[in-house]
Structures are given as C-alpha cells and as structure tokens.
C-alpha atoms as a PDB file:
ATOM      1  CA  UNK A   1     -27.225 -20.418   6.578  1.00  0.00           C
ATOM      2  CA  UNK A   2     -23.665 -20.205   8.598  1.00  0.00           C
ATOM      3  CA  UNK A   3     -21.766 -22.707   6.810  1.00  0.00           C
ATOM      4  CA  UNK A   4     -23.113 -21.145   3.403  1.00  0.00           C
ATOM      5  CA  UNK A   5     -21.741 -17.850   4.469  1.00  0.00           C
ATOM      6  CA  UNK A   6     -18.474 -19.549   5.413  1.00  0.00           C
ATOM      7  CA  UNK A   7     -18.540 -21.713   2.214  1.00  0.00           C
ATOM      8  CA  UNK A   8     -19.041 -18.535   0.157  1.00  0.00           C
ATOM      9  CA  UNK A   9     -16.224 -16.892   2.243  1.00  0.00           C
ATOM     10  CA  UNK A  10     -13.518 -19.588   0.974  1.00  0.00           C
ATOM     11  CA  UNK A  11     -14.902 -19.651  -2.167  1.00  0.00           C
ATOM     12  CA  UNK A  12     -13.446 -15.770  -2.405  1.00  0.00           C
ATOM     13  CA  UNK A  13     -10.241 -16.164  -1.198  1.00  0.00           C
ATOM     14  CA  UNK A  14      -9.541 -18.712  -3.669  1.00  0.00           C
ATOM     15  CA  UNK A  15     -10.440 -16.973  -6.093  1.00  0.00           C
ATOM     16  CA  UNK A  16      -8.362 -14.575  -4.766  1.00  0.00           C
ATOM     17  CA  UNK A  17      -5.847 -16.654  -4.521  1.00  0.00           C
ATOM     18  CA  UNK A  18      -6.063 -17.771  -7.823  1.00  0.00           C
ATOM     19  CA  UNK A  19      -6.397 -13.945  -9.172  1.00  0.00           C
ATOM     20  CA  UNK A  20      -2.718 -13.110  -7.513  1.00  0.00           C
ATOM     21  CA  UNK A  21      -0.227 -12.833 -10.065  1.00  0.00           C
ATOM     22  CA  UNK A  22       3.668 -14.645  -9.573  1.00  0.00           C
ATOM     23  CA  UNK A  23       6.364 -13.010  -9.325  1.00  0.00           C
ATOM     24  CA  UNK A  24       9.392 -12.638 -12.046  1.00  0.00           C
ATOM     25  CA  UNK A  25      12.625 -11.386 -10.365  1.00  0.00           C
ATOM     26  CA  UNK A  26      15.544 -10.718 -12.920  1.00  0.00           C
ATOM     27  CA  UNK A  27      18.660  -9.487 -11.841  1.00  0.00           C
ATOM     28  CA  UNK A  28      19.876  -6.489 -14.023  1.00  0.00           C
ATOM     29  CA  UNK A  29      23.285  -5.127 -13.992  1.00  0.00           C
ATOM     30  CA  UNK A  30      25.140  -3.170 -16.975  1.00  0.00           C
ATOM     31  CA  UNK A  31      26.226  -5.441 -18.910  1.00  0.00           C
ATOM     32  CA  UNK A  32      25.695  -6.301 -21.975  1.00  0.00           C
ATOM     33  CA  UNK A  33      24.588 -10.287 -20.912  1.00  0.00           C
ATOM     34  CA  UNK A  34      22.256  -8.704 -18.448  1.00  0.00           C
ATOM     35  CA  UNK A  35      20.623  -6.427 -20.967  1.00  0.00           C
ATOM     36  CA  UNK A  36      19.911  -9.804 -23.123  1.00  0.00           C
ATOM     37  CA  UNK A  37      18.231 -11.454 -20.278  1.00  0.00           C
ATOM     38  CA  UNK A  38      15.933  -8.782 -19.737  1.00  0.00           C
ATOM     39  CA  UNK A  39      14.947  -8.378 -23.297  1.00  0.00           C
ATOM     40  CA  UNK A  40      14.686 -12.303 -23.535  1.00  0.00           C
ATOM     41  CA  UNK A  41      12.270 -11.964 -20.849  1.00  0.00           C
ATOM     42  CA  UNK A  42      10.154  -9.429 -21.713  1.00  0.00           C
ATOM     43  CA  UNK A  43      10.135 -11.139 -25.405  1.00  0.00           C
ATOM     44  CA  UNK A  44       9.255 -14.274 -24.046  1.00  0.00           C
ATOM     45  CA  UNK A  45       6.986 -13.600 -21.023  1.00  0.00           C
ATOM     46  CA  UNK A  46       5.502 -10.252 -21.207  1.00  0.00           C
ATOM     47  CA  UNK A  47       2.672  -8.855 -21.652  1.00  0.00           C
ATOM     48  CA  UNK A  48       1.383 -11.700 -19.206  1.00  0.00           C
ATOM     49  CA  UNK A  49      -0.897 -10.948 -16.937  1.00  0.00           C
ATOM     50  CA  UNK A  50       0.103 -14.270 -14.974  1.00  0.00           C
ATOM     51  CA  UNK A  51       3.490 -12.081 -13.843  1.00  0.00           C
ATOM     52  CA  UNK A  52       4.454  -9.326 -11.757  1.00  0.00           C
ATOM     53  CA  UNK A  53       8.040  -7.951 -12.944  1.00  0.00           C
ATOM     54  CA  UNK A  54      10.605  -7.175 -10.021  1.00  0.00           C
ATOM     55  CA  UNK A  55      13.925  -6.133 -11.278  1.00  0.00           C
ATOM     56  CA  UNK A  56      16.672  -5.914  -8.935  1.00  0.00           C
ATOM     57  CA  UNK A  57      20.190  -4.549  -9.268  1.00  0.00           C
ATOM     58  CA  UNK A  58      23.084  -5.085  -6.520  1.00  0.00           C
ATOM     59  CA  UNK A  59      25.299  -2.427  -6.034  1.00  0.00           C
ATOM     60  CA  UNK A  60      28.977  -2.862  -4.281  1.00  0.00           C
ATOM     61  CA  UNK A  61      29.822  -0.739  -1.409  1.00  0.00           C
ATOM     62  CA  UNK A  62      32.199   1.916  -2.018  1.00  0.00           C
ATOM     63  CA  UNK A  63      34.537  -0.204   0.795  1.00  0.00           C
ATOM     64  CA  UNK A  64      34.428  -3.064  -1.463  1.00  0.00           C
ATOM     65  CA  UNK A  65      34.813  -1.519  -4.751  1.00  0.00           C
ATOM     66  CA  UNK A  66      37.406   0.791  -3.169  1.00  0.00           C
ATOM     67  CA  UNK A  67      39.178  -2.553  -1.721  1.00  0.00           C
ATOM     68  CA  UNK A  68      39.124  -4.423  -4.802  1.00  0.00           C
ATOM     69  CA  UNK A  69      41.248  -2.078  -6.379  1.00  0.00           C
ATOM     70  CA  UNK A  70      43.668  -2.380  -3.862  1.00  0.00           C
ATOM     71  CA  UNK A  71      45.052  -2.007  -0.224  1.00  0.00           C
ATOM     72  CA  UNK A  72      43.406   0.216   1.660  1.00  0.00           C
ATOM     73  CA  UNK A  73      45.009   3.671   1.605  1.00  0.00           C
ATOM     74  CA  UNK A  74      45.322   6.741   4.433  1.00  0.00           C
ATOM     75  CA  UNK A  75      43.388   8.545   2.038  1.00  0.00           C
ATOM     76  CA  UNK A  76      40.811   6.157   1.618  1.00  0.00           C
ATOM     77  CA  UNK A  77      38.336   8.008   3.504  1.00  0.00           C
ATOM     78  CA  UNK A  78      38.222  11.397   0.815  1.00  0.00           C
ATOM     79  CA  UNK A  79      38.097   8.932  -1.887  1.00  0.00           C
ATOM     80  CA  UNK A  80      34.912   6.948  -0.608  1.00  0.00           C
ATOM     81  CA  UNK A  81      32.311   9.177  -1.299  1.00  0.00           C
ATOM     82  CA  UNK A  82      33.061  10.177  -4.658  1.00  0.00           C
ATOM     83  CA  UNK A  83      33.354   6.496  -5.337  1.00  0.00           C
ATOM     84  CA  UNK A  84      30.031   5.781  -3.621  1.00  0.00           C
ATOM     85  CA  UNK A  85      28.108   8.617  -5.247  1.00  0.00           C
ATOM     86  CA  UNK A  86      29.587   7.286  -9.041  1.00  0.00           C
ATOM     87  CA  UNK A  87      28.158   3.511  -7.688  1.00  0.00           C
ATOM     88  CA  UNK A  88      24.866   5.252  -7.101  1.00  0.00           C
ATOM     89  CA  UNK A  89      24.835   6.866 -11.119  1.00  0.00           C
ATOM     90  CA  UNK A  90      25.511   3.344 -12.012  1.00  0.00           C
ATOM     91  CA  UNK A  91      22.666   1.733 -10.340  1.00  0.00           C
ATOM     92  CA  UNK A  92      20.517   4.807 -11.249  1.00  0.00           C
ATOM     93  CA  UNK A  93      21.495   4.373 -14.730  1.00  0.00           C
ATOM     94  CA  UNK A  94      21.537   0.260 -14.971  1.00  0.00           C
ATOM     95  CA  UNK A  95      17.510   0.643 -13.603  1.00  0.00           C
ATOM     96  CA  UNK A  96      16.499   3.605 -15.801  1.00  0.00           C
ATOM     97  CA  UNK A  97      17.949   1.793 -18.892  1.00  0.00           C
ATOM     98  CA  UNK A  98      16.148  -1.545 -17.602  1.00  0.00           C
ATOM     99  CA  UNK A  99      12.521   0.564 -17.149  1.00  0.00           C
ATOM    100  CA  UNK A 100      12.935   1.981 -20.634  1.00  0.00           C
ATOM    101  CA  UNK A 101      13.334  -1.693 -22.143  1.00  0.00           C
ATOM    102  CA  UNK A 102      10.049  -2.638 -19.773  1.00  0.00           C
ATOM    103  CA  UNK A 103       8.099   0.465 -21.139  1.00  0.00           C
ATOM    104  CA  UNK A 104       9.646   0.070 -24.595  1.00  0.00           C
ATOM    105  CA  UNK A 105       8.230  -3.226 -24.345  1.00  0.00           C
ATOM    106  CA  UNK A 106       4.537  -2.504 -22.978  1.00  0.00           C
ATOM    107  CA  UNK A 107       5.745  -3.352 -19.635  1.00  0.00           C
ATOM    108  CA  UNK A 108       4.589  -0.622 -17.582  1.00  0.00           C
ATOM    109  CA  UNK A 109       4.133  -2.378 -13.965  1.00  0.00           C
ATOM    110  CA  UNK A 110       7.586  -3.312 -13.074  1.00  0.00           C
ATOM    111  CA  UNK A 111       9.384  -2.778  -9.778  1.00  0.00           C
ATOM    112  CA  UNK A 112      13.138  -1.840  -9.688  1.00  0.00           C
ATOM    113  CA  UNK A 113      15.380  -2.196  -6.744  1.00  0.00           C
ATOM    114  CA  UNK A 114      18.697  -1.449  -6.035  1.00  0.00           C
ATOM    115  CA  UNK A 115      20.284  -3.496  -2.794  1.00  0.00           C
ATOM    116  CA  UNK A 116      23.586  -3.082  -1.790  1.00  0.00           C
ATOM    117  CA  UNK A 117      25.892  -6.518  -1.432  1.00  0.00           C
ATOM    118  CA  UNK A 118      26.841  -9.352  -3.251  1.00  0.00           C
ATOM    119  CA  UNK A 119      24.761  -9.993  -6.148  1.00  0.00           C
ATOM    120  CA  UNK A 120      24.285 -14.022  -5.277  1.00  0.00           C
ATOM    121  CA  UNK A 121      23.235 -13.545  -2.026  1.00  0.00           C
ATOM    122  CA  UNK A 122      20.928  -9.857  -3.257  1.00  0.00           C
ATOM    123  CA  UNK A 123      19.347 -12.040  -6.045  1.00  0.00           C
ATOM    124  CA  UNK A 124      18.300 -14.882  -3.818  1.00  0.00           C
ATOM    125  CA  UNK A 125      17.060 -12.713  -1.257  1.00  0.00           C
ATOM    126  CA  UNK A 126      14.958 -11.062  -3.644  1.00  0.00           C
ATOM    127  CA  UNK A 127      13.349 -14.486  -4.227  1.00  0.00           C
ATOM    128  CA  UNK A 128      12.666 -14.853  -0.703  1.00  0.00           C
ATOM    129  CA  UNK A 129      11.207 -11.326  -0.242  1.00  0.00           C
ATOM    130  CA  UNK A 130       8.672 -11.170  -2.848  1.00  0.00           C
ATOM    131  CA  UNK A 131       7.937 -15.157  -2.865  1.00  0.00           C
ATOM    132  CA  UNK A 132       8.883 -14.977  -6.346  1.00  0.00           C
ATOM    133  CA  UNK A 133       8.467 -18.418  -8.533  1.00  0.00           C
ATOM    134  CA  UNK A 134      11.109 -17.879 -11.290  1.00  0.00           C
ATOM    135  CA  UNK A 135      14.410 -16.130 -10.858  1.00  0.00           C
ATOM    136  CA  UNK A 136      16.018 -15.172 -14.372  1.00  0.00           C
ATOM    137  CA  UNK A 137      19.838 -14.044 -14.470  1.00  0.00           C
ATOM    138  CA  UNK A 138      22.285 -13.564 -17.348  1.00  0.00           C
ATOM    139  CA  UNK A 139      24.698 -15.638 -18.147  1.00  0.00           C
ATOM    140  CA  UNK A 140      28.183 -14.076 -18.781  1.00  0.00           C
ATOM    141  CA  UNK A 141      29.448 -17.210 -20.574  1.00  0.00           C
ATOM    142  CA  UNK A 142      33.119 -17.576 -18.608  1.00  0.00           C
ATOM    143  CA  UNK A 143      35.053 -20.547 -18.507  1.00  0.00           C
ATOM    144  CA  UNK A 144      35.537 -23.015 -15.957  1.00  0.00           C
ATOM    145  CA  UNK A 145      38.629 -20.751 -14.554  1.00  0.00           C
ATOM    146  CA  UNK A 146      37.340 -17.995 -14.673  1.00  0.00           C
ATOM    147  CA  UNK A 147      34.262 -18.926 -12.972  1.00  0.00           C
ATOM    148  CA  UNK A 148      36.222 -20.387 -10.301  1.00  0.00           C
ATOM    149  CA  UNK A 149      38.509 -17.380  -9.799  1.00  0.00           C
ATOM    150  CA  UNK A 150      34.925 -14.683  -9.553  1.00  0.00           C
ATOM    151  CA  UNK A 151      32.184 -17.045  -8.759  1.00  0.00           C
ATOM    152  CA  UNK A 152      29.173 -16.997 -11.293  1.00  0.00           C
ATOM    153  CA  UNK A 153      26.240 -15.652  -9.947  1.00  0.00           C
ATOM    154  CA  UNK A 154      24.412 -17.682 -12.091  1.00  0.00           C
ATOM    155  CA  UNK A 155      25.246 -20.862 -10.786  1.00  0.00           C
ATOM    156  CA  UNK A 156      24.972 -20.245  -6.909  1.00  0.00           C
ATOM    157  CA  UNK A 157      21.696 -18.798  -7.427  1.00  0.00           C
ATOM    158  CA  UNK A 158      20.690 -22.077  -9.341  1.00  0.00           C
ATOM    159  CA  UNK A 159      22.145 -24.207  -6.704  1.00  0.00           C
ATOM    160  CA  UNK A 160      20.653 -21.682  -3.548  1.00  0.00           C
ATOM    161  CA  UNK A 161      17.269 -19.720  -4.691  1.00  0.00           C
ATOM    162  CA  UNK A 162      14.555 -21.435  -3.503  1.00  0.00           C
ATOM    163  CA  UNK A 163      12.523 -21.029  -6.899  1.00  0.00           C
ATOM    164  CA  UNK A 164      13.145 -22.004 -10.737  1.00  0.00           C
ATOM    165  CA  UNK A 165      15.975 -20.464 -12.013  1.00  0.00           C
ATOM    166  CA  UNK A 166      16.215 -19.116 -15.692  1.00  0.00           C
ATOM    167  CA  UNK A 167      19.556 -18.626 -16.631  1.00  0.00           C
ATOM    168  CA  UNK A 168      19.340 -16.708 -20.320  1.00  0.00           C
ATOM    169  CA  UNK A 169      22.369 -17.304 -22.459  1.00  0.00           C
ATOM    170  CA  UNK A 170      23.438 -14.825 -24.732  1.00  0.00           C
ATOM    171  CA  UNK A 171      24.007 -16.469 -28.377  1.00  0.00           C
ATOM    172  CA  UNK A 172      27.113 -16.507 -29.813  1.00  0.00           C
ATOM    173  CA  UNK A 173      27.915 -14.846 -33.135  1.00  0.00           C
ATOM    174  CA  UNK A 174      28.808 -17.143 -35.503  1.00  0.00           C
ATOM    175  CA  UNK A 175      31.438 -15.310 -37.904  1.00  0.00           C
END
C-alpha cells in the first residue's frame, strides 16, 4: 500500500509538471522594430495556453543617459532627476503601449517589467530569472558598422541567453 501511495504521489507531480506552462520573454522597447516583434509574437504564438508572456523593458540610468550626451557637467546633479523621472514616462509608456497590444490581442496574462541596465545583459537575465525557454527580441536591421559601433542586442543575446532565441525581423517595404 506504501509504494502505491508513493507511486500515485509522482504520478501528480508529473502531471504537474507537465501542466506548467513555458515561459516567453520578449524584450520591448519604443521602437518601432520592437513593436513588430511583439505583434509577431502575439500573432504567431498567442492565445497558447503552452506560454506564459513576460515582457521586459530596460531602462538607462539617468547617469548613463545623462553621460551619453556628454561630459559630465557641475550641474549635472539638478539635471538628473528630471532626466530620470522623463526615463521613468518612457518605460511607463513603452509597457502600457506593450499591455494594450497583449489585451488588444486576447492576451490578458502577461507580466511587464521594467529593469534598469543594459538591455543585453537585462534581457538575458530575464531568461535566467523566470527559466524562460524562448527569448524573442527585435531586430533593428543595422549594418555591420553600425552594429559594431552600438552593439546589437540581438546578437549577444543569441550568442549569451541560455534559451532559443527568436530574433523577429521587421520586413522591408518594397517601393
């Protein structure tokens, strides 16, 4: 009788097991490549009960935003919260534009984050922290020099997230 109640026990948790759903992760920004991706996704994938839809957005810090524009100035320090409050409306608007697509979409069970760094480094934590099995990014379509010169995002997350990696291609426009 033991070893039934044991057997029946493991039967459960694969079941379970089986029952849990994967997790999407797609990294959203405001662009217009980004926006594509998502609605690719949710096209292509969604309604599925087989995913769970995490979208996360990576915001600068108002030192780095502040510092890409140029040297750091004496008066820096007034200027950095107005700069970091206006990269919080963009976050807050990039994620309330991306829930509206989800909803629009019958996607109603999505989470939306919004992590502050690098968005390579955001995205492929994300993986890690929800165990996700696909990763799907935008591709902004730059050439070789540019992609040097700023890094894609798509390609180091290819190369470093420890899942598959969907990178979603905007068409071009044939005139």
């Amino acid at each position: 009788m033991h070893c039934f109640d044991n057997k029946a026990m493991m039967n459960e948790q694969v079941v379970s097991a089986q029952s849990e759903k994967q997790v999407m992760v797609v990294g959203i920004d405001d662009s217009e490549h980004s926006s594509y991706a998502l609605k690719w996704t949710l096209d292509h994938f969604f309604p599925n009960p087989m995913f769970k839809l995490v979208l996360v957005h990576s915001r600068p810090s108002a030192t780095s935003a502040v510092g890409l524009a140029g040297p750091v100035y004496a008066g820096a320090a007034e200027v950095l919260p107005i700069v970091d409050s206006d990269l919080r409306k963009i976050a807050a608007r990039v994620v309330e534009t991306a829930k509206q697509l989800c909803i629009k979409n019958s996607v109603n069970d999505v989470i939306a984050e919004v992590v502050e760094g690098d968005p390579r480094n955001v995205l492929c934590e994300a993986v890690e922290k929800h165990h996700a099995s696909v990763l799907v990014v935008g591709s902004h379509g730059y050439g070789a020099i540019k992609r040097a010169v700023l890094g894609s995002v798509s390609d180091y997350c290819a190369h470093h997230a420890h899942c598959t990696v969907m990178i979603v291609k905007k068409p071009k426009t044939k005139h």
